[in-house]
C-alpha atoms as a PDB file:
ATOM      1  CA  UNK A   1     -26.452   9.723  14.932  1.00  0.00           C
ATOM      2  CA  UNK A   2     -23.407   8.312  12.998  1.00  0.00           C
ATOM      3  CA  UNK A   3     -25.895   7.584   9.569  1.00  0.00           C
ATOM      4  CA  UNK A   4     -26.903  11.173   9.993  1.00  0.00           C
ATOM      5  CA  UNK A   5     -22.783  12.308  10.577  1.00  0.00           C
ATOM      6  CA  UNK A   6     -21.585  10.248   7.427  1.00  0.00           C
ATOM      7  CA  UNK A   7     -24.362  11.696   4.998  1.00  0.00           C
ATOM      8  CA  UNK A   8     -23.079  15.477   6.294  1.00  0.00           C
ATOM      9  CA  UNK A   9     -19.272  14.869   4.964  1.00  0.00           C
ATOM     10  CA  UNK A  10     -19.660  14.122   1.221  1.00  0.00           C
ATOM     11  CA  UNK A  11     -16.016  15.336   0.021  1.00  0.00           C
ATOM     12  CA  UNK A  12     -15.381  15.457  -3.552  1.00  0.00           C
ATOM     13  CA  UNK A  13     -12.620  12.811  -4.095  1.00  0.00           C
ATOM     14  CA  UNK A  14     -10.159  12.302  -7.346  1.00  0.00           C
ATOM     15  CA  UNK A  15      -7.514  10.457  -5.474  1.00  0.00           C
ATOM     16  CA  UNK A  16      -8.576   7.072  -5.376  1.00  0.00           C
ATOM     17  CA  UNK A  17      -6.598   6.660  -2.324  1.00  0.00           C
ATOM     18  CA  UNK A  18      -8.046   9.319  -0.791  1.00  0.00           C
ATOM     19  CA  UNK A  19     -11.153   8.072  -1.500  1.00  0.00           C
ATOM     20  CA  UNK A  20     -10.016   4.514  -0.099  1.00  0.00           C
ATOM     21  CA  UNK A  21      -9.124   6.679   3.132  1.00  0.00           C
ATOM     22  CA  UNK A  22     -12.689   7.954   3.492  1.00  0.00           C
ATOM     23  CA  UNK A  23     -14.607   5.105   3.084  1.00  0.00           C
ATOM     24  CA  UNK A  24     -12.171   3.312   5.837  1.00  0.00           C
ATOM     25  CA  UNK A  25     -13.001   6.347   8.096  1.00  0.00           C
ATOM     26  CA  UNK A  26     -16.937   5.872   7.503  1.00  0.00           C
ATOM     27  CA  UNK A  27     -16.619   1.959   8.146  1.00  0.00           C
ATOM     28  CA  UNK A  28     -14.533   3.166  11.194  1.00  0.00           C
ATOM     29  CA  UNK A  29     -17.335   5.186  12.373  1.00  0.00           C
ATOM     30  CA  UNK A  30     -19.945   2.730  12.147  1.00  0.00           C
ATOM     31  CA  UNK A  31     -17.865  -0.128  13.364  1.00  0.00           C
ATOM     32  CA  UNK A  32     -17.100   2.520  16.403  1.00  0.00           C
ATOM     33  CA  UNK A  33     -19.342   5.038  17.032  1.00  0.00           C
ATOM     34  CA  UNK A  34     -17.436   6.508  19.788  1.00  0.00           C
ATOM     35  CA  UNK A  35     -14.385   7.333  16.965  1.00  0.00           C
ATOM     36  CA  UNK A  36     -16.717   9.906  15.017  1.00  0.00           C
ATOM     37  CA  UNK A  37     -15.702  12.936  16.120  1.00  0.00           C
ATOM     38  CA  UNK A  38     -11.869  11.406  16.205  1.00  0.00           C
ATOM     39  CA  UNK A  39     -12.617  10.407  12.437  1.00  0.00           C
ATOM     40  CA  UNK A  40     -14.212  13.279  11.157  1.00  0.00           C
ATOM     41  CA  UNK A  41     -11.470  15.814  12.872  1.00  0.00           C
ATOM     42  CA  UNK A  42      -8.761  13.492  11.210  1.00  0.00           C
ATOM     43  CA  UNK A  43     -10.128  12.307   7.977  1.00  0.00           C
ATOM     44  CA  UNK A  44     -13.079  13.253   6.701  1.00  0.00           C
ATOM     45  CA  UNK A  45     -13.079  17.346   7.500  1.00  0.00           C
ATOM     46  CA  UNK A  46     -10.090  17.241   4.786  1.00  0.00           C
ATOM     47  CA  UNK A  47     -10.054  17.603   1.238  1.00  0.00           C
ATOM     48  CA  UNK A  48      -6.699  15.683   0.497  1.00  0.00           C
ATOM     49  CA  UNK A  49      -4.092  13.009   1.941  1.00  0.00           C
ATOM     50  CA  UNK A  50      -1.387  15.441   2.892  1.00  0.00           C
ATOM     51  CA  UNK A  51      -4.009  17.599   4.593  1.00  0.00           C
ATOM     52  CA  UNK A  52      -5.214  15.039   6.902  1.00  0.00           C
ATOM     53  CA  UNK A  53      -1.670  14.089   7.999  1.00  0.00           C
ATOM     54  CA  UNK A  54      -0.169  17.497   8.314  1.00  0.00           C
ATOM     55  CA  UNK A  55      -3.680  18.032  10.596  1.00  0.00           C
ATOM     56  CA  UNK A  56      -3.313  14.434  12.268  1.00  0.00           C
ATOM     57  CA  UNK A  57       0.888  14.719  13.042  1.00  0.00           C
ATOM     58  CA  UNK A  58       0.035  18.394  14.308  1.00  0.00           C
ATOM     59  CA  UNK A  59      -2.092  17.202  17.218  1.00  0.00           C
ATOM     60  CA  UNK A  60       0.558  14.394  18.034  1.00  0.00           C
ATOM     61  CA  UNK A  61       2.933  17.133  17.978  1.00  0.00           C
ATOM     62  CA  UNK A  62       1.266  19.985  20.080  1.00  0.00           C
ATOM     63  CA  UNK A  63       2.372  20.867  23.183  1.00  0.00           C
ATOM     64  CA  UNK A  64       2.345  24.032  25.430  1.00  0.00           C
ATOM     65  CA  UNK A  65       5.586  25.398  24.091  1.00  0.00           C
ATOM     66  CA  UNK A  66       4.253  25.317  20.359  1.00  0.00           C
ATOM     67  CA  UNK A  67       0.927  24.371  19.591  1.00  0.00           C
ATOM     68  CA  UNK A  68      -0.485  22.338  16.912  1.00  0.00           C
ATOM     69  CA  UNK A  69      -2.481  25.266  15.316  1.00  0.00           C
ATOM     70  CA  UNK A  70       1.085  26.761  14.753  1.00  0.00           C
ATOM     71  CA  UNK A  71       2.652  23.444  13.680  1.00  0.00           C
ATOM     72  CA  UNK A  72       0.100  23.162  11.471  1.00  0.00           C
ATOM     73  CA  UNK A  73       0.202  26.835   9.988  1.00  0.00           C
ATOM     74  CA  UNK A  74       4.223  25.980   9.118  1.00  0.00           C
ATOM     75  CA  UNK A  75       2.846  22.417   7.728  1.00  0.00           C
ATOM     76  CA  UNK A  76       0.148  24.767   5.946  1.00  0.00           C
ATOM     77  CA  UNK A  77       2.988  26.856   4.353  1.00  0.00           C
ATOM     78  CA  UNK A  78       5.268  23.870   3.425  1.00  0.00           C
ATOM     79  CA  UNK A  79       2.425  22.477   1.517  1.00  0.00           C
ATOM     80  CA  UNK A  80       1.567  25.661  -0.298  1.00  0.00           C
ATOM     81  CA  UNK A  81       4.717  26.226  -1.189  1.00  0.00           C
ATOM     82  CA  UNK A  82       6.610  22.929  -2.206  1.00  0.00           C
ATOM     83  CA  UNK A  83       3.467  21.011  -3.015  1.00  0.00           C
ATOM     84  CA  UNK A  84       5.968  18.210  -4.414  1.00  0.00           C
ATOM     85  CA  UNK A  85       5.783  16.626  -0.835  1.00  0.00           C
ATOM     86  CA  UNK A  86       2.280  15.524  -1.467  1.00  0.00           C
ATOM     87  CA  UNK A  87       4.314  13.067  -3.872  1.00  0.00           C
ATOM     88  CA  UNK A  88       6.364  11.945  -1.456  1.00  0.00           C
ATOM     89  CA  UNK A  89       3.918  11.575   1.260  1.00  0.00           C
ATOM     90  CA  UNK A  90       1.955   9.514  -1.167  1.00  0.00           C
ATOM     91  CA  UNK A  91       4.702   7.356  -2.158  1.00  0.00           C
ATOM     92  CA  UNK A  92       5.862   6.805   1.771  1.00  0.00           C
ATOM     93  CA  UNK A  93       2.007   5.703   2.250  1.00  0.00           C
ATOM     94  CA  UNK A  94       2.042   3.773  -0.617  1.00  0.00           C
ATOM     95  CA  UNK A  95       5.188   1.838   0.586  1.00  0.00           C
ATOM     96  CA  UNK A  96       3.705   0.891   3.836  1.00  0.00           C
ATOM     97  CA  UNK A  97       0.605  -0.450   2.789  1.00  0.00           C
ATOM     98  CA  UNK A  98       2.568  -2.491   0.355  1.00  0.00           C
ATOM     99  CA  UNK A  99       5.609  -3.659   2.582  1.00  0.00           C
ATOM    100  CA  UNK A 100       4.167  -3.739   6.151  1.00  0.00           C
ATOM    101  CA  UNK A 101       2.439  -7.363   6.516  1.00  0.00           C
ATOM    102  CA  UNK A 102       0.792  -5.116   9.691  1.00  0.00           C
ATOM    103  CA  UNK A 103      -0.842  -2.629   7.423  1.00  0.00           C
ATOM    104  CA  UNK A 104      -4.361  -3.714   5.590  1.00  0.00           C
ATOM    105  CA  UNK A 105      -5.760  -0.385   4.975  1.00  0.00           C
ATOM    106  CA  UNK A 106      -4.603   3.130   4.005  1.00  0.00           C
ATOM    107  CA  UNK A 107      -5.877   4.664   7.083  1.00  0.00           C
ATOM    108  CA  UNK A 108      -3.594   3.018   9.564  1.00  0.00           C
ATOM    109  CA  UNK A 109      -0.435   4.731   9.048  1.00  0.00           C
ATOM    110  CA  UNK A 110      -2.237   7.930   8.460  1.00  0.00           C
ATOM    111  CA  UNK A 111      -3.861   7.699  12.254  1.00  0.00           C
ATOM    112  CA  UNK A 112      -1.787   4.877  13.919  1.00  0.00           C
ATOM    113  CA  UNK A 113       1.270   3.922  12.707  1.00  0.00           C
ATOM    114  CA  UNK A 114       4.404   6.043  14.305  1.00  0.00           C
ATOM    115  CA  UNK A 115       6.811   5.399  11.576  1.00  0.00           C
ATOM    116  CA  UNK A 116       5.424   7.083   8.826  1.00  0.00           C
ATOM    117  CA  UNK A 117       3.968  10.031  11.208  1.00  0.00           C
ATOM    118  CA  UNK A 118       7.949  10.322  11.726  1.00  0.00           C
ATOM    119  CA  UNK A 119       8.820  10.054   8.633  1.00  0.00           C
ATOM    120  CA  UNK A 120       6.022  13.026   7.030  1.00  0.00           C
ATOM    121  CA  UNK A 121       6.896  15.036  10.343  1.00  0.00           C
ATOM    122  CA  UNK A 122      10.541  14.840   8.698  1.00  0.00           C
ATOM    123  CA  UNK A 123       9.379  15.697   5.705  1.00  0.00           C
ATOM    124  CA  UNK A 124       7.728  19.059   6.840  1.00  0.00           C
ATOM    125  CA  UNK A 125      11.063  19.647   9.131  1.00  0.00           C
ATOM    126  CA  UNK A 126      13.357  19.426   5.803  1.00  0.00           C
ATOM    127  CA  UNK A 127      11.234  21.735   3.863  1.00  0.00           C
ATOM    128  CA  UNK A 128      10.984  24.363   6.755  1.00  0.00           C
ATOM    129  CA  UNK A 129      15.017  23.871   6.955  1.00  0.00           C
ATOM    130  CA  UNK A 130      15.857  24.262   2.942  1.00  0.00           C
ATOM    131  CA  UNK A 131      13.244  27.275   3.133  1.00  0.00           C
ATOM    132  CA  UNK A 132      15.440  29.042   5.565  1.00  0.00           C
ATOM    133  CA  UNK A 133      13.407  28.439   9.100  1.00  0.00           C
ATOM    134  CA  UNK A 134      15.793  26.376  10.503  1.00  0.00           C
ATOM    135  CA  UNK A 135      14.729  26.969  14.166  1.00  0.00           C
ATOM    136  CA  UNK A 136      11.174  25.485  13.241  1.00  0.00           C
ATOM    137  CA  UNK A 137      12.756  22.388  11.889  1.00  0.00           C
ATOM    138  CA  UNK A 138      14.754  21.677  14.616  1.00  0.00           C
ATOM    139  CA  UNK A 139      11.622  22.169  17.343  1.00  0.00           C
ATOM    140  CA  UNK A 140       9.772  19.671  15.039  1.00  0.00           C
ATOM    141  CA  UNK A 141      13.406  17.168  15.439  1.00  0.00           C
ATOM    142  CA  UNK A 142      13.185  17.486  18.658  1.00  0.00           C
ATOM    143  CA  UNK A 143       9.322  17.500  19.287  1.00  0.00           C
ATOM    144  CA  UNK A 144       9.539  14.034  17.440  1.00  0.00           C
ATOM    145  CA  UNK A 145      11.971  12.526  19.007  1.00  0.00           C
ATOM    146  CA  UNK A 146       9.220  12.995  22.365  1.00  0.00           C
ATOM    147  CA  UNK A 147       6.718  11.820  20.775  1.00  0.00           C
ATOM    148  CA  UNK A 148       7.672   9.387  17.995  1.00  0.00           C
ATOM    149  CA  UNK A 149      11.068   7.828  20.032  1.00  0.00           C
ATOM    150  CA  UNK A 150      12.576   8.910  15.963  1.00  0.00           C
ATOM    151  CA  UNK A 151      15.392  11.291  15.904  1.00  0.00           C
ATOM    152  CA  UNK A 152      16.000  12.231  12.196  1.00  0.00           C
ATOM    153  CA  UNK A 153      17.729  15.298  11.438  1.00  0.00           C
ATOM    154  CA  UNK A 154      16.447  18.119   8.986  1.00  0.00           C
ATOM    155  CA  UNK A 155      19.077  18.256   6.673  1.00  0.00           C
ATOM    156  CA  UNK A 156      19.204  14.530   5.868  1.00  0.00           C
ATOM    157  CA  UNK A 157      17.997  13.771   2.837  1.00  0.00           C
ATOM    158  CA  UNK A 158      14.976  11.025   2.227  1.00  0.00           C
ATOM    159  CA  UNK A 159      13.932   9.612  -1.259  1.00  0.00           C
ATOM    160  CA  UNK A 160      10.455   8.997  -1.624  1.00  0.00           C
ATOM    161  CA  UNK A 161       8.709   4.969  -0.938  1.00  0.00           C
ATOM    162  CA  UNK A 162      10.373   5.301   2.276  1.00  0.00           C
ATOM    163  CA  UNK A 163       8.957   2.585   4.719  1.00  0.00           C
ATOM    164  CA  UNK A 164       9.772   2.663   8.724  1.00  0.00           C
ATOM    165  CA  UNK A 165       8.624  -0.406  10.997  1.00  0.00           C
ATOM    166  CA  UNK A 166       7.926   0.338  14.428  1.00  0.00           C
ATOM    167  CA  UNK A 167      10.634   2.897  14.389  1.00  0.00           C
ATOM    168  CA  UNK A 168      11.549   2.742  17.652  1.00  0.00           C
ATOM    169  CA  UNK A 169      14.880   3.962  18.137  1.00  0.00           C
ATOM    170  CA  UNK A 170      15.826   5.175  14.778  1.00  0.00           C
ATOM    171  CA  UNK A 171      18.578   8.257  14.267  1.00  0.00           C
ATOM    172  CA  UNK A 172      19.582   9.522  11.197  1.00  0.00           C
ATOM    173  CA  UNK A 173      22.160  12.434  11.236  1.00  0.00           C
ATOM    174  CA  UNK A 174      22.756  15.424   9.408  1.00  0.00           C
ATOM    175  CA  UNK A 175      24.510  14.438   6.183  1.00  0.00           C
ATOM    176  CA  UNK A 176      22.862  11.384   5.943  1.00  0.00           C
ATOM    177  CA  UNK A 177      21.457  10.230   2.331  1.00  0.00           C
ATOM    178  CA  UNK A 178      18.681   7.679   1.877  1.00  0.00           C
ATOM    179  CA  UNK A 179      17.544   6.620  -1.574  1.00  0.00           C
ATOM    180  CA  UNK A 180      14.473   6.004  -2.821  1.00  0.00           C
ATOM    181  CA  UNK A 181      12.230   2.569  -1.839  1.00  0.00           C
ATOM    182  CA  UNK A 182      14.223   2.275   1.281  1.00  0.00           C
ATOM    183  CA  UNK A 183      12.555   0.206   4.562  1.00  0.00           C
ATOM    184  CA  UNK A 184      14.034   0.740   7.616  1.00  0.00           C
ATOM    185  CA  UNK A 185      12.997  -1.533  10.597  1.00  0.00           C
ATOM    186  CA  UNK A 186      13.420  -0.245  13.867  1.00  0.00           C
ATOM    187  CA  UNK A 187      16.607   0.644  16.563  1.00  0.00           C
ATOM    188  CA  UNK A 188      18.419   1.439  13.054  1.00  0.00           C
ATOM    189  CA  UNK A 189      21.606   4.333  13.269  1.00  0.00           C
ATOM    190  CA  UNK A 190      22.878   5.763  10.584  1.00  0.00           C
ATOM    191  CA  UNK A 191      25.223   7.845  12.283  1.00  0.00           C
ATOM    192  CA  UNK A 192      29.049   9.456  12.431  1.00  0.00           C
ATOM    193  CA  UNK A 193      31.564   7.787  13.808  1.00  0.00           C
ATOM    194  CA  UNK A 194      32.856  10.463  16.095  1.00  0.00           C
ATOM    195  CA  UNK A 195      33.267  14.345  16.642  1.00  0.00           C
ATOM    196  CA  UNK A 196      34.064  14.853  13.057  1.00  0.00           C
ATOM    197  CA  UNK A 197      32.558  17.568  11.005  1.00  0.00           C
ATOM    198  CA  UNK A 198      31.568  18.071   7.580  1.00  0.00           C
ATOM    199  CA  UNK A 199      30.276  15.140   5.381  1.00  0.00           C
ATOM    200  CA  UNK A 200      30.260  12.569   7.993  1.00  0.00           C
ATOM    201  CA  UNK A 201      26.698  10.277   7.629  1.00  0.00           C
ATOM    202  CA  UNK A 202      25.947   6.978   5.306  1.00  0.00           C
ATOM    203  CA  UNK A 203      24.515   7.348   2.057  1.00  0.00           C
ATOM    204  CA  UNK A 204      21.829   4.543   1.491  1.00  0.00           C
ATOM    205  CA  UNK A 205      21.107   3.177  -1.989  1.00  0.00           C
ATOM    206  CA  UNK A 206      17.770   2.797  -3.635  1.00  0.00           C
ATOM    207  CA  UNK A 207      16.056  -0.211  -2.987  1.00  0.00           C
ATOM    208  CA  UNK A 208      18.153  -1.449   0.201  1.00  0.00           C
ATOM    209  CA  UNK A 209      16.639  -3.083   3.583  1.00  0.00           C
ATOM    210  CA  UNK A 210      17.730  -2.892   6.915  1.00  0.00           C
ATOM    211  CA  UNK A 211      17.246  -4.962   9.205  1.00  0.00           C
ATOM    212  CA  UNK A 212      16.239  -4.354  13.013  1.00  0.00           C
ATOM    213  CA  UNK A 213      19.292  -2.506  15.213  1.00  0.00           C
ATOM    214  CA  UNK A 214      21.696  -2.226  12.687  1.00  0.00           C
ATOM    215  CA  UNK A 215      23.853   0.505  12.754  1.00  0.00           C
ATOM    216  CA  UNK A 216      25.515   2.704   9.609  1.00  0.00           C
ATOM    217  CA  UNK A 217      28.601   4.636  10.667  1.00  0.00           C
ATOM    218  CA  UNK A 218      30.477   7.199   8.424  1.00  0.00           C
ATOM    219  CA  UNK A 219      30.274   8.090   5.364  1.00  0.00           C
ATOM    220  CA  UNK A 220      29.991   5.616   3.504  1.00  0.00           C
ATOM    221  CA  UNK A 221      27.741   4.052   0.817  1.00  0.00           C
ATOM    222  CA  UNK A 222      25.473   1.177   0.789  1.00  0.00           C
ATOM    223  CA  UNK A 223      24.868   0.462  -2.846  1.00  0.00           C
ATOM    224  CA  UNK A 224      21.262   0.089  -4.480  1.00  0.00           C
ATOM    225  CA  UNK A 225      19.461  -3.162  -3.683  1.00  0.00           C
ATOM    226  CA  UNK A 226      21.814  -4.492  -0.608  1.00  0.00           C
ATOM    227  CA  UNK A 227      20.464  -5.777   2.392  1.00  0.00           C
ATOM    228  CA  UNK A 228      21.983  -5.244   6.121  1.00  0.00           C
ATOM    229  CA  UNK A 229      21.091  -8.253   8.334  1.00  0.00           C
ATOM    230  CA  UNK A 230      19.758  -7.022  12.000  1.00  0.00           C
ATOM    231  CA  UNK A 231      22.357  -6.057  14.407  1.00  0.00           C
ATOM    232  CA  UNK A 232      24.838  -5.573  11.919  1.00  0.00           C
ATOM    233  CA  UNK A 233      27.646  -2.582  12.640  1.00  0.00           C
ATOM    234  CA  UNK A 234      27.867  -1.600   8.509  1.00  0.00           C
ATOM    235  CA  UNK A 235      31.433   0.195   8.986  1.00  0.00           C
ATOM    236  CA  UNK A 236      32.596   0.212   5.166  1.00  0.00           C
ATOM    237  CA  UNK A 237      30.985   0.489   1.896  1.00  0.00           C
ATOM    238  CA  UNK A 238      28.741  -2.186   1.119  1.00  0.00           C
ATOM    239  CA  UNK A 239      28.120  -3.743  -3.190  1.00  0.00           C
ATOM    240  CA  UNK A 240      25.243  -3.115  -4.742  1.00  0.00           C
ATOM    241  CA  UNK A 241      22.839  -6.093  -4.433  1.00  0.00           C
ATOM    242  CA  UNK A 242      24.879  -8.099  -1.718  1.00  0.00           C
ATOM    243  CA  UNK A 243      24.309  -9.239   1.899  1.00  0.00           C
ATOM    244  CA  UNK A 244      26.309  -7.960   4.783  1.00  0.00           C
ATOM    245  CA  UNK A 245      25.990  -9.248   8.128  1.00  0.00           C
ATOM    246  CA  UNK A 246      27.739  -9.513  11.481  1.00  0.00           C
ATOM    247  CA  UNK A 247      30.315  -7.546  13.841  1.00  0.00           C
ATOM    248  CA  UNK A 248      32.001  -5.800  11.753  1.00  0.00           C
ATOM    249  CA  UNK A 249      29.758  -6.501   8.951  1.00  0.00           C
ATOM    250  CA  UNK A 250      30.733  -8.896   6.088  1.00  0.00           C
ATOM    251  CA  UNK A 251      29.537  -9.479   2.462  1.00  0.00           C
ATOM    252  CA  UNK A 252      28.000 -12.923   3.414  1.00  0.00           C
ATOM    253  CA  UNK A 253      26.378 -13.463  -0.458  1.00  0.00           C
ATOM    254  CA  UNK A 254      24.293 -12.040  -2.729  1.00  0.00           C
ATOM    255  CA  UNK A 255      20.673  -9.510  -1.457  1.00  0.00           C
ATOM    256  CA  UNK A 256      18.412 -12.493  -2.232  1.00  0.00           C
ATOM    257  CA  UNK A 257      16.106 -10.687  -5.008  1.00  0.00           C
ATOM    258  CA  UNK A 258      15.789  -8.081  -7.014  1.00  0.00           C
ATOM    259  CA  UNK A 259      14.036  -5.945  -4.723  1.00  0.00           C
ATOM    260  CA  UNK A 260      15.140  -6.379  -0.900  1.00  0.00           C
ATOM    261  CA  UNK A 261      13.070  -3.445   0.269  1.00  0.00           C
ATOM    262  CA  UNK A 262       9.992  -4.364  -1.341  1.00  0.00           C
ATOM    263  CA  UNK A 263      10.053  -7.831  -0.506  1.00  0.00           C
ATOM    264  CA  UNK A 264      11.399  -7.748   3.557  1.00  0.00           C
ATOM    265  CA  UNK A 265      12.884 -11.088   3.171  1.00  0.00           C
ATOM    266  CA  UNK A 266      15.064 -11.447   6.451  1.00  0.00           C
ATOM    267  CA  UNK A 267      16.250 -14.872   5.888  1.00  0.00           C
ATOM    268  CA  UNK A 268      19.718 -15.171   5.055  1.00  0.00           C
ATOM    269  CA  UNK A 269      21.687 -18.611   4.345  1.00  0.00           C
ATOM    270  CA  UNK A 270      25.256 -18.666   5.704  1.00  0.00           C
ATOM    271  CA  UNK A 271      27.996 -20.510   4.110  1.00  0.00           C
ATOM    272  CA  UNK A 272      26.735 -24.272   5.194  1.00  0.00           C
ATOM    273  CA  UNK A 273      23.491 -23.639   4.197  1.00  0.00           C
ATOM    274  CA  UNK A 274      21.690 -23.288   7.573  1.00  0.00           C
ATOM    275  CA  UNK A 275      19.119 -20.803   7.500  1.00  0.00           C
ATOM    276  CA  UNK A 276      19.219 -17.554   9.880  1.00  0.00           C
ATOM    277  CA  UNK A 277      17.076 -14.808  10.519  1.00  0.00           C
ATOM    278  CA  UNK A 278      19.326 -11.775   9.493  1.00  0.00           C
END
């Protein structure tokens, strides 16, 4: 039954990641027979990346108040109309794969991994909310915040490479910035600091990490390459390419590499030269 299922979907395939996609979802299918019709719904009934996700986070999202054939008629329209967020979506998938120590296979965060379902559901809420349907993106904000425990707001603004881990917890509010190559590790705010209006959110560098339940108040910047240790309570601007750590957080020494997002190096020395998770 699942020899004769896999010979039916023959896709024509460019994207090599795509194509990585498929074959995962045909190993899946033999490896589990009772995922086929999961697999095939989810993977292999679509002709690109960013249609299998927009199909995939439509089901997580569907509910009785909207359901995921209209989600995914909005997620349709986003894609026909700014199809510059297949870009993105690639870049956010690329990230994981490449960042996550959790993530062997393309697949994963396309059908399992809540982070960067969050994260593309954002990125279909931001489009809806620059194209004028504002109400839509803020039923997807809050439909994701149900579903994915994520509460990121539609005006923010996300670079592309962005990686979330476990995401648990994570709020990111309205005027918010985050650069490109960013990872994010769970329980993170980057939030106001009160009832303030206007420009109130952190603006996040290219290239930063931050670690587990730290938390990003005002606006201020966080320059390219830093690293925020987990826990931290980032208050004022933080250098390019330093450390910060603690309650209020500190420059503690320099980000440790080149690339603190890319690598996820948590260890930090302190000034006696014991080493410390950050």
């Amino acid at each position: 039954m699942v020899e004769s299922q896999l010979k039916s979907q023959k896709p024509t395939i460019v994207d090599p990641n795509w194509r990585a996609i498929c074959n995962d979802a045909q190993q899946m299918m033999l490896n589990e027979p009772a995922f086929s019709g999961f697999v095939i719904a989810n993977i292999l009934n679509h002709d690109r990346v960013e249609d299998a996700i927009a199909h995939r986070i439509s089901g997580l999202l569907d509910h009785a108040d909207m359901p995921a054939d209209i989600v995914r008629r909005a997620f349709s329209d986003v894609l026909r109309d700014q199809p510059s967020i297949a870009d993105c979506i690639r870049s956010d998938l690329a990230a994981t794969l490449e960042r996550d120590p959790a993530c062997n296979r393309l697949i994963d965060p396309v059908l399992f991994f809540k982070g960067f379902q969050a994260i593309q559901t954002y990125r279909f809420a931001h489009a809806l909310w620059e194209s004028g349907r504002k109400d839509f993106a803020r039923y997807l904000q809050s439909r994701a915040s149900q579903v994915f425990q994520v509460d990121i707001h539609p005006a923010a603004t996300l670079g592309r490479g962005i990686m979330v881990d476990h995401a648990t917890g994570l709020v990111i509010g309205e005027t918010a910035r985050v650069g490109n190559d960013v990872s994010i590790l769970h329980a993170v705010t980057l939030g106001g600091t009160g009832k303030e209006d206007g420009d109130r959110h952190p603006k996040i560098g290219c290239g930063v990490l931050i670690g587990a339940g730290a938390k990003i108040l005002g606006n201020i910047s966080i320059g390219d390459c830093a690293r925020i240790a987990a826990g931290s309570v980032v208050l004022k601007d933080v250098p390019a390419k330093s450390t910060v750590a603690g309650v209020p957080a500190k420059v503690v020494g320099e980000a440790g590499c080149a690339q603190p997002a890319s690598r996820m190096d948590q260890i930090i020395s302190d000034d006696s030269g014991t080493i410390s998770k950050s």
